[in-house]
C-alpha atoms as a PDB file:
ATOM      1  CA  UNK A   1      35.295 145.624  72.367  1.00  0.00           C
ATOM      2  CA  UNK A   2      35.417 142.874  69.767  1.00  0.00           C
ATOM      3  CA  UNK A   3      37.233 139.384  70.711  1.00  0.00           C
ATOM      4  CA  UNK A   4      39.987 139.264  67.689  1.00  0.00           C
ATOM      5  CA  UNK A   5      43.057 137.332  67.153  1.00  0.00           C
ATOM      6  CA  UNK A   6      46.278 138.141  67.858  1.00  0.00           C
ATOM      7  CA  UNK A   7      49.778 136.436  66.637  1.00  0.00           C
ATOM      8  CA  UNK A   8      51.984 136.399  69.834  1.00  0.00           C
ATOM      9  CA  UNK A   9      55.840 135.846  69.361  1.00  0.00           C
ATOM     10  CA  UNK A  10      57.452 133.568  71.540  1.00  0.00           C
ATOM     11  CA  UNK A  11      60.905 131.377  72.303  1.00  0.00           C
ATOM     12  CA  UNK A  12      61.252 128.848  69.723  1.00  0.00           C
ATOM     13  CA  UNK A  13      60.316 125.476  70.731  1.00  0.00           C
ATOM     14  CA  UNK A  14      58.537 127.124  73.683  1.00  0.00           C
ATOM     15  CA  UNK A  15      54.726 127.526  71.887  1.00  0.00           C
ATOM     16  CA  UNK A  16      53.092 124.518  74.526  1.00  0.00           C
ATOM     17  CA  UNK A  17      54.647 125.913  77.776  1.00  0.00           C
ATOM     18  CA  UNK A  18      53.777 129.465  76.539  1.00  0.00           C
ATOM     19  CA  UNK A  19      50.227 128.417  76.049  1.00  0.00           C
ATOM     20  CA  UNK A  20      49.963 126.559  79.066  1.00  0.00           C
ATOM     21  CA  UNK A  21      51.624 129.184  81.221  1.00  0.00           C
ATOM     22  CA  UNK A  22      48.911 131.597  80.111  1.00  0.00           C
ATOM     23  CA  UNK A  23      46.747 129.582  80.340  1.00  0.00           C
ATOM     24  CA  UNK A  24      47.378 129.275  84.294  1.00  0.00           C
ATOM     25  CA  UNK A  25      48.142 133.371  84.552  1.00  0.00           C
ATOM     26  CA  UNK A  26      44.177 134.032  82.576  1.00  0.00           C
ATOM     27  CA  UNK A  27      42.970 131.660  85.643  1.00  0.00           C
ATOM     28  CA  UNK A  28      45.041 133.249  88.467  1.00  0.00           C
ATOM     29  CA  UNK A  29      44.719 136.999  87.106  1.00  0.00           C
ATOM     30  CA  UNK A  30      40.370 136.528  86.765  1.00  0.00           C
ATOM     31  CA  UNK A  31      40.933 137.250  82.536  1.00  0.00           C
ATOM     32  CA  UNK A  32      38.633 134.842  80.755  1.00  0.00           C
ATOM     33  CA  UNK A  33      36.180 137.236  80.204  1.00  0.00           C
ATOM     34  CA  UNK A  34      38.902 138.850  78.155  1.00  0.00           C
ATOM     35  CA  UNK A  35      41.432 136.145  77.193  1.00  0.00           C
ATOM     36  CA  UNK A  36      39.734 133.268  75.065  1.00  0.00           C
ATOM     37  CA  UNK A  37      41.412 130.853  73.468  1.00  0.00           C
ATOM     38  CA  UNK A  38      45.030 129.989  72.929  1.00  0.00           C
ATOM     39  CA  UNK A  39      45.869 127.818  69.562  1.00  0.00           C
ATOM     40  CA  UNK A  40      49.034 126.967  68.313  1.00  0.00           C
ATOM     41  CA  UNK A  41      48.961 126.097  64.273  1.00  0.00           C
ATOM     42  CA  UNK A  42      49.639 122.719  63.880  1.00  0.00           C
ATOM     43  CA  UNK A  43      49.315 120.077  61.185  1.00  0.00           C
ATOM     44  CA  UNK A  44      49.900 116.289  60.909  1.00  0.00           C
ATOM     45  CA  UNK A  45      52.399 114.916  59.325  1.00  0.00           C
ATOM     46  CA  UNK A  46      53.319 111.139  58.575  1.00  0.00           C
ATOM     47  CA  UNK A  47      56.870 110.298  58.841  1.00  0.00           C
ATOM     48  CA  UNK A  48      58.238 107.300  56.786  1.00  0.00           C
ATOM     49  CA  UNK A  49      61.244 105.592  57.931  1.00  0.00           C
ATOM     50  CA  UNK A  50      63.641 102.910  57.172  1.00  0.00           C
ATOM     51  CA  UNK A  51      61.840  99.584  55.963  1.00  0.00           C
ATOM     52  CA  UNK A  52      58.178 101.864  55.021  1.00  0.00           C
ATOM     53  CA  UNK A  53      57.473 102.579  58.597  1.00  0.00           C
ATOM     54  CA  UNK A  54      55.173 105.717  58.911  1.00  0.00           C
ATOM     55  CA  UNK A  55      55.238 107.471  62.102  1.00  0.00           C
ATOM     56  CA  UNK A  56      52.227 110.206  62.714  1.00  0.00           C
ATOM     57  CA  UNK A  57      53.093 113.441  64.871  1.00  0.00           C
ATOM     58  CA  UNK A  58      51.661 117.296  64.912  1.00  0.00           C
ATOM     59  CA  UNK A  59      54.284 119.918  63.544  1.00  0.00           C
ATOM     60  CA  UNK A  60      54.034 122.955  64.316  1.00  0.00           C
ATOM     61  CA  UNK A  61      53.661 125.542  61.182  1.00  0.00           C
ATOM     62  CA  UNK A  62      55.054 128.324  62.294  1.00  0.00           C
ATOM     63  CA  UNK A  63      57.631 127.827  65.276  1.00  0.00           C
ATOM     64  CA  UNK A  64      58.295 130.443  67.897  1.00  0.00           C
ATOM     65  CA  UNK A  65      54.220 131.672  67.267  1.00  0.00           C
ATOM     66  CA  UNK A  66      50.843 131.276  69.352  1.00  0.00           C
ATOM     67  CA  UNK A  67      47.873 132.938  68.334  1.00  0.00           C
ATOM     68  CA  UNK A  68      45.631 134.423  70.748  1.00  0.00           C
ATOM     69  CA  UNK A  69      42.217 135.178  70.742  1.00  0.00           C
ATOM     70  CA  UNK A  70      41.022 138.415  73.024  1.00  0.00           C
ATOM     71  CA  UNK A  71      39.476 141.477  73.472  1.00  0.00           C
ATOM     72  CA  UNK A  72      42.576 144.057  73.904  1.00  0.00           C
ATOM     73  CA  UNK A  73      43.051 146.239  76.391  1.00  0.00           C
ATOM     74  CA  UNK A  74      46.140 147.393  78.891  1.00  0.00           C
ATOM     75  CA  UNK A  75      45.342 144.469  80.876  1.00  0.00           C
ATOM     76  CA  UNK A  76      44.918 141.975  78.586  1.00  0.00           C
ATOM     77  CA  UNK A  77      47.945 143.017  76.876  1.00  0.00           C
ATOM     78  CA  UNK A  78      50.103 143.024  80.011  1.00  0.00           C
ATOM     79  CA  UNK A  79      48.895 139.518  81.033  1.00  0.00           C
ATOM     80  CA  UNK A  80      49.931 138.170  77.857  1.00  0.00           C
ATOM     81  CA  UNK A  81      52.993 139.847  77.264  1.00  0.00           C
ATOM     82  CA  UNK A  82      54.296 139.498  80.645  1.00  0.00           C
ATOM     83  CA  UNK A  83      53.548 135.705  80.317  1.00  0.00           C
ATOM     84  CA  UNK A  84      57.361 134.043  80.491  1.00  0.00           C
ATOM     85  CA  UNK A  85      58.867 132.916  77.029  1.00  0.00           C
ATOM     86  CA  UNK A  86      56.756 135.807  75.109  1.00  0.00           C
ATOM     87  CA  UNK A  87      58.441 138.113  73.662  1.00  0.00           C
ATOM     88  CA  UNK A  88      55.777 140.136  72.195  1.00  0.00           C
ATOM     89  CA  UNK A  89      52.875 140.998  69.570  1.00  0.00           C
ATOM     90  CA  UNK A  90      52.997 140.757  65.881  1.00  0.00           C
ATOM     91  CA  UNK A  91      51.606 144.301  65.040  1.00  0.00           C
ATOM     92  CA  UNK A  92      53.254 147.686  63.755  1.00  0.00           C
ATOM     93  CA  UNK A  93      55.048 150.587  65.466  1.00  0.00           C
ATOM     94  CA  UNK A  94      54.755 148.424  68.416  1.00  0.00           C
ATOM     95  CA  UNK A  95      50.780 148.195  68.275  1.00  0.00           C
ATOM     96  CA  UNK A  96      49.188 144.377  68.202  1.00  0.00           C
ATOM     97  CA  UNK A  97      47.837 143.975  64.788  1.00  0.00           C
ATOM     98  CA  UNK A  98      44.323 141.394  64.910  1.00  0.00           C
ATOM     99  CA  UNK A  99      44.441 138.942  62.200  1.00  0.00           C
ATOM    100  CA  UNK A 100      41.480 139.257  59.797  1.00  0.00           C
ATOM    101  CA  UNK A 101      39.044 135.722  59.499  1.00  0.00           C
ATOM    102  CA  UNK A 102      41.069 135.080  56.201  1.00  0.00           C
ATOM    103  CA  UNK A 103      44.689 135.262  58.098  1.00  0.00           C
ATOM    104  CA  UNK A 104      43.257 133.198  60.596  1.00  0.00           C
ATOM    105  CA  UNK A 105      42.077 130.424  58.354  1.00  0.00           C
ATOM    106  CA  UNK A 106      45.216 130.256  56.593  1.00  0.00           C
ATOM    107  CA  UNK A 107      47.243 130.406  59.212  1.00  0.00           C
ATOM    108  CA  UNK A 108      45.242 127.784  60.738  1.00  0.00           C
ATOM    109  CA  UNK A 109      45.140 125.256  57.534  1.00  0.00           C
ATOM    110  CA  UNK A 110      41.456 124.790  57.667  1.00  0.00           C
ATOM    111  CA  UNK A 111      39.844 124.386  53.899  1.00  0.00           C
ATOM    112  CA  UNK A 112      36.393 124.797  52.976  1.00  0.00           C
ATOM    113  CA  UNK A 113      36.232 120.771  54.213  1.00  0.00           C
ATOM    114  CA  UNK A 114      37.056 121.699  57.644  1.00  0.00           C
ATOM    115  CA  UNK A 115      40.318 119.775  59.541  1.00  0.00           C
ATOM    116  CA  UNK A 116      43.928 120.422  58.615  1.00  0.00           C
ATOM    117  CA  UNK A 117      45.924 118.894  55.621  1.00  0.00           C
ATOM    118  CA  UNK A 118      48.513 115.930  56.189  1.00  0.00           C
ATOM    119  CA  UNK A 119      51.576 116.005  54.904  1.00  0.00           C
ATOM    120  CA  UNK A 120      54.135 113.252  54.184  1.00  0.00           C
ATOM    121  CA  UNK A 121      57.756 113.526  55.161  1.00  0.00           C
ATOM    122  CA  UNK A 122      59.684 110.855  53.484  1.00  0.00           C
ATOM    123  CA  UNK A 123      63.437 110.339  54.780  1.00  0.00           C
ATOM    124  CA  UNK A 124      64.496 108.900  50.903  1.00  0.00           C
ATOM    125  CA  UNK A 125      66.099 111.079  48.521  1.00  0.00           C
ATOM    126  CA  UNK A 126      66.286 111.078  44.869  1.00  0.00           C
ATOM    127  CA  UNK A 127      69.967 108.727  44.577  1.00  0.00           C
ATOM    128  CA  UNK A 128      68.569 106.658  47.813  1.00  0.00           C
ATOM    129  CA  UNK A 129      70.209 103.227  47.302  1.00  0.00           C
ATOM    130  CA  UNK A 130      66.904 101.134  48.444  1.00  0.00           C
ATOM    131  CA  UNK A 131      66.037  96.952  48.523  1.00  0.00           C
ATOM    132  CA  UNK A 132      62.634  95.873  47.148  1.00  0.00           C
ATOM    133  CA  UNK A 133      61.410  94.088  50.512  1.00  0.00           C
ATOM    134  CA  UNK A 134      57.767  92.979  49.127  1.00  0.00           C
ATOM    135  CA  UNK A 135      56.390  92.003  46.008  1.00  0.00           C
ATOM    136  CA  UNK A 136      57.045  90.274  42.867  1.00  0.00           C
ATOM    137  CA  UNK A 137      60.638  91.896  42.773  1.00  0.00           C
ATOM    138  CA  UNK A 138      61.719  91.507  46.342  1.00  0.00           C
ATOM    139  CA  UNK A 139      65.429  90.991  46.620  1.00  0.00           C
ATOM    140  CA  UNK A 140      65.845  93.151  44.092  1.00  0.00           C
ATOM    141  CA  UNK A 141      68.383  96.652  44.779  1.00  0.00           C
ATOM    142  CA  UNK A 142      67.579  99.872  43.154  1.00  0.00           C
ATOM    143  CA  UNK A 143      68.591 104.095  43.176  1.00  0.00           C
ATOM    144  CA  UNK A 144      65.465 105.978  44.120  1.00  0.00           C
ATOM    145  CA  UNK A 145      65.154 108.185  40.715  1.00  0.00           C
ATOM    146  CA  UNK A 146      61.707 110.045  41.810  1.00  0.00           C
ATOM    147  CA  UNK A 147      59.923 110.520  45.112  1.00  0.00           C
ATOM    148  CA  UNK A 148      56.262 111.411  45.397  1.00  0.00           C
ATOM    149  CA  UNK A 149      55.625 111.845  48.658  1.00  0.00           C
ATOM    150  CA  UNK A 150      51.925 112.589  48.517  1.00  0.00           C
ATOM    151  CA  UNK A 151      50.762 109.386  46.482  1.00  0.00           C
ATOM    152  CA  UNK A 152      53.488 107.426  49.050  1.00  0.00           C
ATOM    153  CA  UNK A 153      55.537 105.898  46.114  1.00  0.00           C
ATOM    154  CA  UNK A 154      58.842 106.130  44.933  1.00  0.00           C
ATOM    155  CA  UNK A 155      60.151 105.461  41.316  1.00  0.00           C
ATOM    156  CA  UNK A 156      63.251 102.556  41.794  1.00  0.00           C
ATOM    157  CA  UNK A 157      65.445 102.041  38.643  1.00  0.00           C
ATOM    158  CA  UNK A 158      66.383  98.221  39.119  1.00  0.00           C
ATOM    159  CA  UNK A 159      68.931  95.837  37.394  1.00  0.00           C
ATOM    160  CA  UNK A 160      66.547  93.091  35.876  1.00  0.00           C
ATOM    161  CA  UNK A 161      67.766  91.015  32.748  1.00  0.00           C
ATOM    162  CA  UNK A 162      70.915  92.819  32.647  1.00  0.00           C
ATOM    163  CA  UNK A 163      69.048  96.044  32.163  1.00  0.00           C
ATOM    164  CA  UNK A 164      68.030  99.405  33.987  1.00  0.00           C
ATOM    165  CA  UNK A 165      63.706  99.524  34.458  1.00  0.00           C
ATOM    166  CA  UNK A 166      62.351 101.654  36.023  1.00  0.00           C
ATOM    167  CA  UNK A 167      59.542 100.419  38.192  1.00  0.00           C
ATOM    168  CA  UNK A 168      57.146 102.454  40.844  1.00  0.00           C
ATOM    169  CA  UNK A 169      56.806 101.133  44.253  1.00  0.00           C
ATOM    170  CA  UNK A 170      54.940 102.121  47.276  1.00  0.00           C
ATOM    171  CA  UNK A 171      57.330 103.237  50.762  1.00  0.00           C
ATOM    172  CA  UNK A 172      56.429 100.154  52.193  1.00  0.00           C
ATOM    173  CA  UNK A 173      57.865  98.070  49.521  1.00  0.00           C
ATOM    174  CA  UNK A 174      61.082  99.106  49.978  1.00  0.00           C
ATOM    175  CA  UNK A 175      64.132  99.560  52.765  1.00  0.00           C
ATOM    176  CA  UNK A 176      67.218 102.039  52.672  1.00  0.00           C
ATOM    177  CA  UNK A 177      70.283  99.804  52.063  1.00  0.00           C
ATOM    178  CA  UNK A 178      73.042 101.261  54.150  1.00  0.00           C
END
């Protein structure tokens, strides 16, 4: 038999007890010659809050799933499904279906450069009323009229002279008014 990868449903919000509950039954049951490894897809994402604060955390890609990674048989299966919080295999007419490398490695994120993307999460919305908070036109209030996320910046139309400009500012330049 062939060690392969298998998508496991579980509870929503229960992926890390799942994984570490299985982790304990592969130990107590003698399975790790048949039940590998245990990943749960993940990437990092940077949160920026109020006043350009980024906060870094793992979020998970696809909630309510574990993949597992082990040679299938009746008691392999059992172990895993009867694991609590799993509700079964992704598979058809109620067969696990393995994952080939290429589902894997999406699944997973990882690029020909190895390591999982970040993404940023911004909590400021195109019509955001904002307050410049650093640089040359601090003090100055604004409406958020584009977000780019990935480059960190934000395009502010501000008031200066009596007229509307459009200027682009990084998240840490700026604060949510409100």
């Amino acid at each position: 038999m062939s060690k392969r990868w298998y998508v496991v449903h579980t509870y929503s919000g229960y992926e890390n007890r799942v994984k570490s509950d299985l982790e304990h039954r592969i130990e107590t049951m003698g399975m790790q010659d048949r039940i590998f490894n245990i990943e749960i897809p993940v990437e990092r994402v940077t949160e920026i809050k109020e006043g350009g604060k980024r906060e870094t955390k793992d979020s998970k890609i696809f909630p309510g799933y574990v993949l597992v990674r082990m040679e299938m048989d009746d008691d392999a299966w059992t172990c895993v499904r009867n694991t609590p919080g799993v509700t079964g295999f992704l598979g058809a007419n109620g067969k696990p279906a393995p994952l080939s490398r290429d589902e894997y490695n999406k699944m997973m994120r990882k690029s020909a450069k190895g390591g999982a993307p970040k993404r940023t999460s911004v909590a400021i919305e195109v019509g955001t009323a904002v307050k410049v908070i650093s640089g040359p036109l601090a003090d100055f209030d604004g409406k958020v009229s584009e977000v780019n996320a990935e480059s960190g910046k934000v395009k502010v139309t501000l008031l200066i002279f009596g007229r509307e400009t459009p200027v682009e500012l990084s998240f840490d330049q700026i604060t949510v008014i409100g």
